[in-house]
Structure formats: C-alpha cells, structure tokens
N, C-alpha and C. Protein backbone atom coordinates (compact mmCIF):
# COMPACT_ATOMS: atom_id res chain seq x y z
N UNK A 1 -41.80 11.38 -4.32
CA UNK A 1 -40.63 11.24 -5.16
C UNK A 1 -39.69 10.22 -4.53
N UNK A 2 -38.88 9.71 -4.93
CA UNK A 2 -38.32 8.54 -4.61
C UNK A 2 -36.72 8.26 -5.62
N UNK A 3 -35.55 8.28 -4.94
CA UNK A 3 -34.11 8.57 -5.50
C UNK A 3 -33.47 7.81 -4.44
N UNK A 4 -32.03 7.23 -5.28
CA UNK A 4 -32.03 7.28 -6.53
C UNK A 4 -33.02 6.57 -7.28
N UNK A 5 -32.97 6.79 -8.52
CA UNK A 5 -33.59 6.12 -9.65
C UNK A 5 -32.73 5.96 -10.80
N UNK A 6 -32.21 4.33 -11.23
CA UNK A 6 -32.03 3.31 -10.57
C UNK A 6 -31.55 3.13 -9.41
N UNK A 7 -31.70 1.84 -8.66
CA UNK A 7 -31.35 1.70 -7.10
C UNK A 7 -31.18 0.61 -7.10
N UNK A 8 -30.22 0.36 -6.24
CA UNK A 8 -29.54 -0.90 -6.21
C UNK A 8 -29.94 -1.67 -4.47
N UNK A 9 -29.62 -1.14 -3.38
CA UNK A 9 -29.93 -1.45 -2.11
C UNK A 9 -31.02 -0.44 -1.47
N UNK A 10 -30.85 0.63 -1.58
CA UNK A 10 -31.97 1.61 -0.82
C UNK A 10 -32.38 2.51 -1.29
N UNK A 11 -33.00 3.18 -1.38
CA UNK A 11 -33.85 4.66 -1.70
C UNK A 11 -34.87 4.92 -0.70
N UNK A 12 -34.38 6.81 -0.83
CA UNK A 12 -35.00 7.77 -0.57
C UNK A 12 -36.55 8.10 -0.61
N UNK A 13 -37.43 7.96 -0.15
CA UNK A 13 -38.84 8.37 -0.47
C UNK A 13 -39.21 9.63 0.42
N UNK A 14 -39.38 10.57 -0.61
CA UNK A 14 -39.54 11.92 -0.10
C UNK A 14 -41.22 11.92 0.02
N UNK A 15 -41.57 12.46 1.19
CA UNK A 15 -43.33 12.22 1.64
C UNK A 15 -43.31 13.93 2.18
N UNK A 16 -42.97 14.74 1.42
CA UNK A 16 -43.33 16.00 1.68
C UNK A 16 -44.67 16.11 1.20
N UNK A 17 -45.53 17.33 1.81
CA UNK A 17 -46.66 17.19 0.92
C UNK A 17 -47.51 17.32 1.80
N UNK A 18 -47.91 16.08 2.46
CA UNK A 18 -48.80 15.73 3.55
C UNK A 18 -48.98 16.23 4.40
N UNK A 19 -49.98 16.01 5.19
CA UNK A 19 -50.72 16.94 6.62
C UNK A 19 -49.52 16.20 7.79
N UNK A 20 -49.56 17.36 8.44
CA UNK A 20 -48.51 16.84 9.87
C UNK A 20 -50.07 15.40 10.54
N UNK A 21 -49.32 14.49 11.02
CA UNK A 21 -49.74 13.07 11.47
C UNK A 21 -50.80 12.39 10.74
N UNK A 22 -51.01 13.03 8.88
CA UNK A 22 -51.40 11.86 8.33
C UNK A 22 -50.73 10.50 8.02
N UNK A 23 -51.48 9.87 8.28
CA UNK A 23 -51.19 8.33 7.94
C UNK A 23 -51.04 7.75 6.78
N UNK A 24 -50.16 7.59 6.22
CA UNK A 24 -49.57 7.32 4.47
C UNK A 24 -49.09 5.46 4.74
N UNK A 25 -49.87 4.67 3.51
CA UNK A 25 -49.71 3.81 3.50
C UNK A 25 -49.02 3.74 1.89
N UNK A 26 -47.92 2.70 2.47
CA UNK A 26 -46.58 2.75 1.07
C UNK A 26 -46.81 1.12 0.92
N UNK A 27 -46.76 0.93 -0.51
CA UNK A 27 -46.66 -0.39 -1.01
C UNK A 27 -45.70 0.21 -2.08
N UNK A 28 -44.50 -1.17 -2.41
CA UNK A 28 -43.71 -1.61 -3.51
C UNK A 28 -44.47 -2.79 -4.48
N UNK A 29 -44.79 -2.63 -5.56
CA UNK A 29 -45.36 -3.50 -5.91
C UNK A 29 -44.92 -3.56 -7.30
N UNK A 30 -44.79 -5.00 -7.54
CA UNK A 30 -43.74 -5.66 -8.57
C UNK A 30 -45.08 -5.41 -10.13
N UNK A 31 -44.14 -5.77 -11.50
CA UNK A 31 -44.69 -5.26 -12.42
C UNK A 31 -46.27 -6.45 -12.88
N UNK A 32 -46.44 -7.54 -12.17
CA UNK A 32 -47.29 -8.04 -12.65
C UNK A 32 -48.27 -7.70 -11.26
N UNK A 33 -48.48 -6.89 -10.20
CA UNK A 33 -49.60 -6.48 -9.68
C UNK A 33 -49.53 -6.98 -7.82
N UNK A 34 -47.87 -7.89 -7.42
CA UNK A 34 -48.06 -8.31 -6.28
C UNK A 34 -47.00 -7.52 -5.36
N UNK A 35 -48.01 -7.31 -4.32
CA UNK A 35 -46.95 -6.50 -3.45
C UNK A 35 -46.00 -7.04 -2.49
N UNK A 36 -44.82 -6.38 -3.19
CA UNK A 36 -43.61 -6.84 -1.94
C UNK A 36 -43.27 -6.32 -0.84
N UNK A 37 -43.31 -4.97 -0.50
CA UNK A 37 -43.26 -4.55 0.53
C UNK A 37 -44.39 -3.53 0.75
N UNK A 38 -44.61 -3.33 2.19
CA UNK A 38 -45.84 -2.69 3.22
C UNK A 38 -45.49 -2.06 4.33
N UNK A 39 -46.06 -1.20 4.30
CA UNK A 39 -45.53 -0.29 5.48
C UNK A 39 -46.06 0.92 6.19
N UNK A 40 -46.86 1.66 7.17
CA UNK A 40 -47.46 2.77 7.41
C UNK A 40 -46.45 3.61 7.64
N UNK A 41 -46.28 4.73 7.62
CA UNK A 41 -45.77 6.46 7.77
C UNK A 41 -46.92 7.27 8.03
N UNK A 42 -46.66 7.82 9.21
CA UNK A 42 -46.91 9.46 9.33
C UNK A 42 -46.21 10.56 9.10
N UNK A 43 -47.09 11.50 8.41
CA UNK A 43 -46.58 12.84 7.68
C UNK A 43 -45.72 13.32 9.01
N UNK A 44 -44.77 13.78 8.85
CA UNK A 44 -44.66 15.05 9.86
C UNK A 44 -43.49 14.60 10.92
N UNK A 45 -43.33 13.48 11.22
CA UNK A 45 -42.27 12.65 11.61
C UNK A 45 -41.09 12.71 11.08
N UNK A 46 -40.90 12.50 9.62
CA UNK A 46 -39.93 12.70 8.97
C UNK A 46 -40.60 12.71 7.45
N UNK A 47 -39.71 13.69 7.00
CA UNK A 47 -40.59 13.49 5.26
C UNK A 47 -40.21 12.75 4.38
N UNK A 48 -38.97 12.36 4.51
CA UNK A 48 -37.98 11.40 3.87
C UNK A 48 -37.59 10.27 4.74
N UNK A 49 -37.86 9.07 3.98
CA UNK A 49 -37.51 8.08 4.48
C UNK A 49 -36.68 7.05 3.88
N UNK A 50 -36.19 6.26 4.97
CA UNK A 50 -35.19 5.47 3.69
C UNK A 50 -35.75 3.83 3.44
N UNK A 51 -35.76 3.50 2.24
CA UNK A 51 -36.32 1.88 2.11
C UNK A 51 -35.44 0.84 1.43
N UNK A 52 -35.53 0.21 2.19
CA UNK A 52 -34.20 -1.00 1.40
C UNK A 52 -35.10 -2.02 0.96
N UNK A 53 -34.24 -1.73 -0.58
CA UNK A 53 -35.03 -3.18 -1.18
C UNK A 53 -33.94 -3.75 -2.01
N UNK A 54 -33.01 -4.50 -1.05
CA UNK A 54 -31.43 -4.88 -1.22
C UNK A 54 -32.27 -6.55 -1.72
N UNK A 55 -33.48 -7.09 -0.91
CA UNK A 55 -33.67 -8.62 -1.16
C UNK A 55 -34.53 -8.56 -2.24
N UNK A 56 -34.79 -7.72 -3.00
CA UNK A 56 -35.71 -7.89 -4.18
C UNK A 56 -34.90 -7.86 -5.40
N UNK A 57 -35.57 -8.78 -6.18
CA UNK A 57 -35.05 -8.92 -7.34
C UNK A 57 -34.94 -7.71 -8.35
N UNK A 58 -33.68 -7.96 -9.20
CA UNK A 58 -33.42 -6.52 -10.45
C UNK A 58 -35.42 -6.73 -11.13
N UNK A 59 -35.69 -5.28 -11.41
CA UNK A 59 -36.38 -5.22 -12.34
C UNK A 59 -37.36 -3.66 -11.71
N UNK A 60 -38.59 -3.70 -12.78
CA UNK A 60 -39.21 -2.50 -12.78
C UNK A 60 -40.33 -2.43 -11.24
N UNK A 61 -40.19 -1.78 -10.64
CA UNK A 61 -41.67 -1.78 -9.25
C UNK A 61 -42.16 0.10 -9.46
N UNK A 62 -42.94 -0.42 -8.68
CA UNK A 62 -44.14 0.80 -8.66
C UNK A 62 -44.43 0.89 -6.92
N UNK A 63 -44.25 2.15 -6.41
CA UNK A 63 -44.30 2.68 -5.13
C UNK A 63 -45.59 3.52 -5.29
N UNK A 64 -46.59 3.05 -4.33
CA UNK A 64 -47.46 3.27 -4.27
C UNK A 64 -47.81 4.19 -2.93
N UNK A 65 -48.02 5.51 -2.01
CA UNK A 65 -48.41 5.94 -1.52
C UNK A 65 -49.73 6.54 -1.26
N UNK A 66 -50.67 5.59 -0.30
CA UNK A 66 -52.28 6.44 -0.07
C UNK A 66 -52.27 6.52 1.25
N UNK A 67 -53.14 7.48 1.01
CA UNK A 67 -53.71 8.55 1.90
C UNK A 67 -55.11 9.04 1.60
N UNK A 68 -56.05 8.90 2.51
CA UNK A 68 -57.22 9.64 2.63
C UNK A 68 -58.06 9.43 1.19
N UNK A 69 -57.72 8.16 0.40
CA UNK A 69 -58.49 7.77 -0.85
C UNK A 69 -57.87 8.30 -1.66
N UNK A 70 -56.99 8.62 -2.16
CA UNK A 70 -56.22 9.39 -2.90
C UNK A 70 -54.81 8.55 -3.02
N UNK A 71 -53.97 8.20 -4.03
CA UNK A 71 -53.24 7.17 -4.57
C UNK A 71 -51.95 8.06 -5.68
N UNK A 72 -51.10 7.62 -5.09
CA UNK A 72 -49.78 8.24 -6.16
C UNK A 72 -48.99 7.10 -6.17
N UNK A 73 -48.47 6.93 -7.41
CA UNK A 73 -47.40 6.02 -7.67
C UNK A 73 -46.45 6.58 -8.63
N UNK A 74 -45.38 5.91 -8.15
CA UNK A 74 -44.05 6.33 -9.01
C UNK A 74 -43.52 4.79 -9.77
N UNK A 75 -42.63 5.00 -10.23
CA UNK A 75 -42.20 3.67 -11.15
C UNK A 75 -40.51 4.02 -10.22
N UNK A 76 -39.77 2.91 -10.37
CA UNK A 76 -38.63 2.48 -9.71
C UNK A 76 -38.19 1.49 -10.31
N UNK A 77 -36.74 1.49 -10.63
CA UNK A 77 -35.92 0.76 -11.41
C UNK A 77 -34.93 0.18 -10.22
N UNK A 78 -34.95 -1.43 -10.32
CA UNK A 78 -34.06 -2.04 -9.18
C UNK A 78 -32.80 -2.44 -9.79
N UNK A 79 -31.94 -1.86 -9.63
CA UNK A 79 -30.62 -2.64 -10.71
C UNK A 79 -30.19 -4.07 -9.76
C-alpha cells in the first residue's frame, strides 16, 4: 500500500506482509512501461518506507513490488 495518494514530494510504502529478511525489489514505473526509480528492501527492517519522487514529473506511475516471483503493483498519482 502506498499514501498519500495523490503525492506531491514523498510517500509512504507500507511492505507489511513479507517474511522477516525477504528481499523486495520496488520499481516506480511511468505509464508508458519505463522505469524511474529502483531500489532493494528487506522485509523486517522496517515495513514502511519513505520514497521521494519530488524530481518526477506530475502524472499517473505504477509501484511495482517483487518478491520470490510473485509481483504487486499499485497505481500512484503524482500531483
């Protein structure tokens, strides 16, 4: 889950869920398919994290979290 929604400089990405020291790979990725931001997390460290995406342009992205072959995405509104 990921708040606020809309967001203007940063949001919340809540990574509850996961096994303590799985390895969660997060992509932001813009509406025609290219990713802007990259990043690894481990579960269990913290479940919430914070992501600034203050240098990206207004519009619609998709937050992508995998793990272990398995894929969740959320939609995110950048004001």
């Amino acid at each position: 889950n990921a708040f606020p929604n809309p967001v203007s400089d940063n949001f919340t990405l809540d990574l509850s869920g996961f096994s303590e020291n799985e390895k969660i790979n997060i992509s932001v990725v813009n509406v025609i398919g290219i990713r802007v931001l990259q990043f690894e997390h481990f579960a269990g460290t913290n479940d919430r994290i914070n992501v600034s995406v203050s240098k990206l342009q207004s519009g619609i992205y998709f937050i992508q979290a995998e793990s272990q072959g398995q894929l969740a995405t959320r939609r995110i509104m950048i004001q």
